[in-house]
Every structure is written in C-alpha cells, then in structure tokens.
C-alpha atoms as a PDB file:
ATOM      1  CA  UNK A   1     -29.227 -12.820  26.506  1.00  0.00           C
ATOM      2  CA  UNK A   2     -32.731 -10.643  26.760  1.00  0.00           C
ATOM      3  CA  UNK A   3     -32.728  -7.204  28.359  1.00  0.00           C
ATOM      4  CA  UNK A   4     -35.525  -5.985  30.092  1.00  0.00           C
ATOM      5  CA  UNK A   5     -37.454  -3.162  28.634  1.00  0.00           C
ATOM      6  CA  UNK A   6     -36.603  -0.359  31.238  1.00  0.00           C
ATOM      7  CA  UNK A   7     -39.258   1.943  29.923  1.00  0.00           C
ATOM      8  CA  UNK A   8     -41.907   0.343  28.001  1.00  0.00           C
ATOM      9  CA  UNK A   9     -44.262  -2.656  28.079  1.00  0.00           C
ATOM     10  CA  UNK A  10     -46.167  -3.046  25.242  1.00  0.00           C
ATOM     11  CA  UNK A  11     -45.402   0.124  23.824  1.00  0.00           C
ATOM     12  CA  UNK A  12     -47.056   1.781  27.225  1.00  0.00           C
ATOM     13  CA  UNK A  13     -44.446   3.822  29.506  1.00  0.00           C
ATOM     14  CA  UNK A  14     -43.962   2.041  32.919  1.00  0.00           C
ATOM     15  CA  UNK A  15     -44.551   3.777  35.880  1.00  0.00           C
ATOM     16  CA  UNK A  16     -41.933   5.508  38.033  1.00  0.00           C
ATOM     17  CA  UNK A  17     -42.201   2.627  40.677  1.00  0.00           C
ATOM     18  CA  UNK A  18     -41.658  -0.219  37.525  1.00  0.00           C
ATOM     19  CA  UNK A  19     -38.999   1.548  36.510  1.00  0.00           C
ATOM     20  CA  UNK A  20     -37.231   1.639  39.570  1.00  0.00           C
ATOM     21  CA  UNK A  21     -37.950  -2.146  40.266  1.00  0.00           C
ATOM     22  CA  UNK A  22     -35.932  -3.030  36.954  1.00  0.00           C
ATOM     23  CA  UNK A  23     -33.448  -0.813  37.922  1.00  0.00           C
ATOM     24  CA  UNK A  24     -33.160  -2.009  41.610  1.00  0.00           C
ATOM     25  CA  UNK A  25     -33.017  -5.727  39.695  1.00  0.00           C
ATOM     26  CA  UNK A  26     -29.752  -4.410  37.873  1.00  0.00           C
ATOM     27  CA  UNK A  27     -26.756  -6.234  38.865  1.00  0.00           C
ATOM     28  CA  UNK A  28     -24.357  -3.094  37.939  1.00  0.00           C
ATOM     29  CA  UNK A  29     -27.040  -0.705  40.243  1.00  0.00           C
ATOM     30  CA  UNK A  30     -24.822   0.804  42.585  1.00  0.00           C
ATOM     31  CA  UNK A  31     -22.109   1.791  40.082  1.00  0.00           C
ATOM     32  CA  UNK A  32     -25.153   2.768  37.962  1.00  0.00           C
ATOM     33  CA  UNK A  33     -26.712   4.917  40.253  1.00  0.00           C
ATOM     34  CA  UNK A  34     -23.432   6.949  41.391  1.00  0.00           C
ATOM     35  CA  UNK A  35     -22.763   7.683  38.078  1.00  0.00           C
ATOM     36  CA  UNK A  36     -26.319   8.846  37.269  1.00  0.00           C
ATOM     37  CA  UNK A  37     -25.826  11.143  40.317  1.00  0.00           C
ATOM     38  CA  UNK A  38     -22.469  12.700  39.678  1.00  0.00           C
ATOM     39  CA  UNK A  39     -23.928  13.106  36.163  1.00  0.00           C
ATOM     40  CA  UNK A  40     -25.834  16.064  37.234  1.00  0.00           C
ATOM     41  CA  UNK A  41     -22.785  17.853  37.753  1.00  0.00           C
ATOM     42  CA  UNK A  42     -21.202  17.782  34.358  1.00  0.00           C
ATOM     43  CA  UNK A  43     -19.025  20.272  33.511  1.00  0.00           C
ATOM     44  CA  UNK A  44     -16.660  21.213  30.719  1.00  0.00           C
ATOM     45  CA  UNK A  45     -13.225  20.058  31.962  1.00  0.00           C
ATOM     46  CA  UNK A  46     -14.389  16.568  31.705  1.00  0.00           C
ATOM     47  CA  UNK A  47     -13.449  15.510  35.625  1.00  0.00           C
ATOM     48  CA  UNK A  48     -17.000  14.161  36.090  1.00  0.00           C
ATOM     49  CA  UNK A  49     -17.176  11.924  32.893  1.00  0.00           C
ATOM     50  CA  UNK A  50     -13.925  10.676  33.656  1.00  0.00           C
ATOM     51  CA  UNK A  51     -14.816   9.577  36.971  1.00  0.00           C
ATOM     52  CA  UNK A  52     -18.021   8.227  35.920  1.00  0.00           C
ATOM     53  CA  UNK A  53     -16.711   6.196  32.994  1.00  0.00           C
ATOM     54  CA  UNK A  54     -13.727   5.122  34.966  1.00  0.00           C
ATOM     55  CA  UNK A  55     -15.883   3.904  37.626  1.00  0.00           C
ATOM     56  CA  UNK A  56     -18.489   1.666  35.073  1.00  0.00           C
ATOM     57  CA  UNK A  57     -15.429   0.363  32.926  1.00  0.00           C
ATOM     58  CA  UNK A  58     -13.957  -0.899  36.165  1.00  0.00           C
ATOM     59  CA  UNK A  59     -17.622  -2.184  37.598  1.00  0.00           C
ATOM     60  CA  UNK A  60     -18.552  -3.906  34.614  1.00  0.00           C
ATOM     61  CA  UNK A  61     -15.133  -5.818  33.890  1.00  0.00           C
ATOM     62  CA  UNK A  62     -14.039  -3.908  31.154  1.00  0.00           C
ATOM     63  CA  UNK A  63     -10.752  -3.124  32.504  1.00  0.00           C
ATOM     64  CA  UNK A  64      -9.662  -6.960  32.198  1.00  0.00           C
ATOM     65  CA  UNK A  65      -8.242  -6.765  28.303  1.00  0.00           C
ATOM     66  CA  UNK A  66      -8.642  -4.049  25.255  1.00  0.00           C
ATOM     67  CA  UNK A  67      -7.629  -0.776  25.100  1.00  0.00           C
ATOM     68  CA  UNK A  68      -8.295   0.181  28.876  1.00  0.00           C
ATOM     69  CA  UNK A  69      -5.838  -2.493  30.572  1.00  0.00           C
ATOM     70  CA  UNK A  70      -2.607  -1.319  30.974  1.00  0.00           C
ATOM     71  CA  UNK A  71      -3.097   2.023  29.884  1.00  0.00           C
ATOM     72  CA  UNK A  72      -3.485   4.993  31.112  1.00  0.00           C
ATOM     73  CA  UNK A  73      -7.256   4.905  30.876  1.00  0.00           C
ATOM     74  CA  UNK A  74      -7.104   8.715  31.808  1.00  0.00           C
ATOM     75  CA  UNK A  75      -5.511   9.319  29.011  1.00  0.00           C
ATOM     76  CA  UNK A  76      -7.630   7.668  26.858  1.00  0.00           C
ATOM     77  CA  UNK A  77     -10.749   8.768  28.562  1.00  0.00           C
ATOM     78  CA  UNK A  78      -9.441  12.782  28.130  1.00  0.00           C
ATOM     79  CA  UNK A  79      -9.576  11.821  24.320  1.00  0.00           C
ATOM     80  CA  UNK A  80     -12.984  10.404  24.346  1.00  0.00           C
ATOM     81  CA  UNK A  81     -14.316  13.217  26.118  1.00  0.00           C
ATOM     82  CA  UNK A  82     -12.508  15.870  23.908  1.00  0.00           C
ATOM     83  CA  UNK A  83     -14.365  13.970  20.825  1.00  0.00           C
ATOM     84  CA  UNK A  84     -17.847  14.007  22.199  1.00  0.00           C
ATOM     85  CA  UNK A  85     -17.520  17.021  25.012  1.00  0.00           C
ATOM     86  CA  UNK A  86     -19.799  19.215  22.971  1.00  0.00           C
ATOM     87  CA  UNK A  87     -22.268  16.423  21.781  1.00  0.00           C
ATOM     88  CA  UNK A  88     -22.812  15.396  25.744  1.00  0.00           C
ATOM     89  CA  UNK A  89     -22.942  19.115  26.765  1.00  0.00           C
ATOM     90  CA  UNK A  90     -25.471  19.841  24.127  1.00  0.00           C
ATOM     91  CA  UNK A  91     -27.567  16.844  24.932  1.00  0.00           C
ATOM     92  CA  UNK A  92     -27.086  17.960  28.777  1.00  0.00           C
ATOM     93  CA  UNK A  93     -28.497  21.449  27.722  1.00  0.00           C
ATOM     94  CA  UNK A  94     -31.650  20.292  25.777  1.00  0.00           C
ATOM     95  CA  UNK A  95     -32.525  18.300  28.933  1.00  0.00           C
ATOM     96  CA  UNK A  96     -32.201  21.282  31.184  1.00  0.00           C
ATOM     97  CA  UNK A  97     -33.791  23.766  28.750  1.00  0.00           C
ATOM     98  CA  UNK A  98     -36.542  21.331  27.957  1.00  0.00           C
ATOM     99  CA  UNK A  99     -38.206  21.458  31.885  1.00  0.00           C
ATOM    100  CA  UNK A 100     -39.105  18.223  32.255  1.00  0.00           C
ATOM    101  CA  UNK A 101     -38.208  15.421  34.671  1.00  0.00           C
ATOM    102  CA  UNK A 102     -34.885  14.378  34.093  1.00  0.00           C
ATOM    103  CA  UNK A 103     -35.522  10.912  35.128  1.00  0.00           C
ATOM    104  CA  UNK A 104     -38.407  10.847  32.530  1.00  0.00           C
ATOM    105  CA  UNK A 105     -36.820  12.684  30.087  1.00  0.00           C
ATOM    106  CA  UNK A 106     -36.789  10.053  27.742  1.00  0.00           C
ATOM    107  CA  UNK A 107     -40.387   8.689  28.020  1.00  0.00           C
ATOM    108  CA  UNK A 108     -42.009  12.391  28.094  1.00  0.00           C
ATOM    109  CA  UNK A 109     -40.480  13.784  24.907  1.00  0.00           C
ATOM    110  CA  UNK A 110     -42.248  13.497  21.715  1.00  0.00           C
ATOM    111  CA  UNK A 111     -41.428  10.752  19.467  1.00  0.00           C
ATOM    112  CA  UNK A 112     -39.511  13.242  16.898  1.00  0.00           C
ATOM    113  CA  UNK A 113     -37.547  14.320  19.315  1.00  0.00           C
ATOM    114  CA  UNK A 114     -36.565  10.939  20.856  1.00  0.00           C
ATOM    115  CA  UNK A 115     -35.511   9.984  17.249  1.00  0.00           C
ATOM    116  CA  UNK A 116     -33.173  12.915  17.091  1.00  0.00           C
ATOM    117  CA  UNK A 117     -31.670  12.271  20.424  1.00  0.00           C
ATOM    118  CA  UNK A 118     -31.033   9.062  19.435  1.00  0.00           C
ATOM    119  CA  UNK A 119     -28.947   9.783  16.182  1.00  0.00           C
ATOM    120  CA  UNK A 120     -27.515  12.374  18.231  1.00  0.00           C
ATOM    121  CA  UNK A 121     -26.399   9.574  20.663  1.00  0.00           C
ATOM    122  CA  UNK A 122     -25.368   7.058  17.734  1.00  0.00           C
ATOM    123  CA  UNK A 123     -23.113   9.945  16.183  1.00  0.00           C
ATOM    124  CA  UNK A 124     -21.296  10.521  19.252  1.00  0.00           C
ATOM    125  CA  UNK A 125     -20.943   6.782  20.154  1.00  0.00           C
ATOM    126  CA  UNK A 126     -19.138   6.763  16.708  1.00  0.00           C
ATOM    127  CA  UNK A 127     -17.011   9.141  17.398  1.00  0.00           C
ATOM    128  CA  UNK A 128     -15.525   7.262  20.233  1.00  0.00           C
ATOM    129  CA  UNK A 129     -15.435   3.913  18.562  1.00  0.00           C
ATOM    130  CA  UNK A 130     -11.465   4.873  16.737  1.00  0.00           C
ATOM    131  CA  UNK A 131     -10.629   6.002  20.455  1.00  0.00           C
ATOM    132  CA  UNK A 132     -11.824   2.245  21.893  1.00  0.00           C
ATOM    133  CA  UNK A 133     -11.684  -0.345  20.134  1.00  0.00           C
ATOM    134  CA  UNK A 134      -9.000  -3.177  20.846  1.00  0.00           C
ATOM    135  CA  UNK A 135      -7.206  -4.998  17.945  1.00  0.00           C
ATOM    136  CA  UNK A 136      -9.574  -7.559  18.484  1.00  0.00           C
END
C-alpha cells in the first residue's frame, strides 16, 4: 500500500488547503479529527489520551484481536500513558513554547529540530511496544 505524503511534494511543504484535501481524503478523518481536537486539552491524569486512543483503536479495527480485545483496554491504556506521560507532555510543551502554528508545527521547524522530535517520538513509541504487542 502507498501513503500519501501529507506534508511534502517534492521536498516542497504543501499548502494549508493541500493539506487539508489529503486529510479530508482520509478514510479514518472523523475519528482523526476529534482526536486532534481533544488533543489540545492534554493534561496530566491521562483522561484525554485515553479517550483519544480508545476512540482510534476502536475506529481503525484494532480492537478485533491482540492485546486490546477482551481486556480492559483502560487498563492497559493507564500503563501506556504512565510510560510515555512525560515524553508526550514534553513534546506538548515545546509546541506551545515554540509559538508557532500548531497545525504547521511540523513543516515550520528547522530540520534539526524535526530530527530530534522524531527520535523523541521513536523513543517513546518504544516504550509502549512491551505494553502492546500481542503474542503474535
């Protein structure tokens, strides 16, 4: 399967309107775009990811087998925010410190920076990975 580049063609940034387009073409949008809302209020107790992760595992089928069916996926999503809580809030914070666009957060930092975020990202993801993954 190819993605769509959501933020680049040809190494050029898209425009706001090109990036909504691609978005607007997801099939997941509306789950998508509720959780990209309710993101804004993050806060340390972890309500807010829970909701928001509950609602894309369920949206995008993932509910069906592994370690989230027949579970309480609660549970298992308090642990998964308790590993990454301060990696998400810090990433949260640099956004909102930084003063630019959230929704172009990722196309108007420098390249350095983007790199950084990135392995920030990757470390976190990893953290999760003992916390999600299925016997198979």
């Amino acid at each position: 399967m190819v993605y769509p580049n959501i933020l680049f063609v040809d190494g050029i940034a898209k425009t706001p309107l090109q990036v909504k387009k691609t978005i607007s073409d997801f099939k997941y949008v509306d789950a998508s775009c509720k959780t990209i809302r309710n993101s804004w209020n993050l806060q340390q107790d972890g309500k807010v990811f829970i909701c928001c992760s509950s609602r894309i595992l369920t949206n995008f089928g993932m509910t069906r087998s592994g370690v989230f069916k027949d579970l309480d996926k609660t549970h298992i999503l308090d642990k998964c925010w308790e590993a990454i809580e301060s990696d998400v809030l810090e990433i949260r914070n640099s956004v909102i410190e930084s003063r630019l666009s959230r929704d172009r957060y990722l196309l108007e930092i420098d390249d350095d920076q983007r790199e950084k975020l990135i392995a920030k990202i990757w470390l976190a993801t990893k953290k999760l990975l003992p916390l999600t993954m299925g016997k198979t």
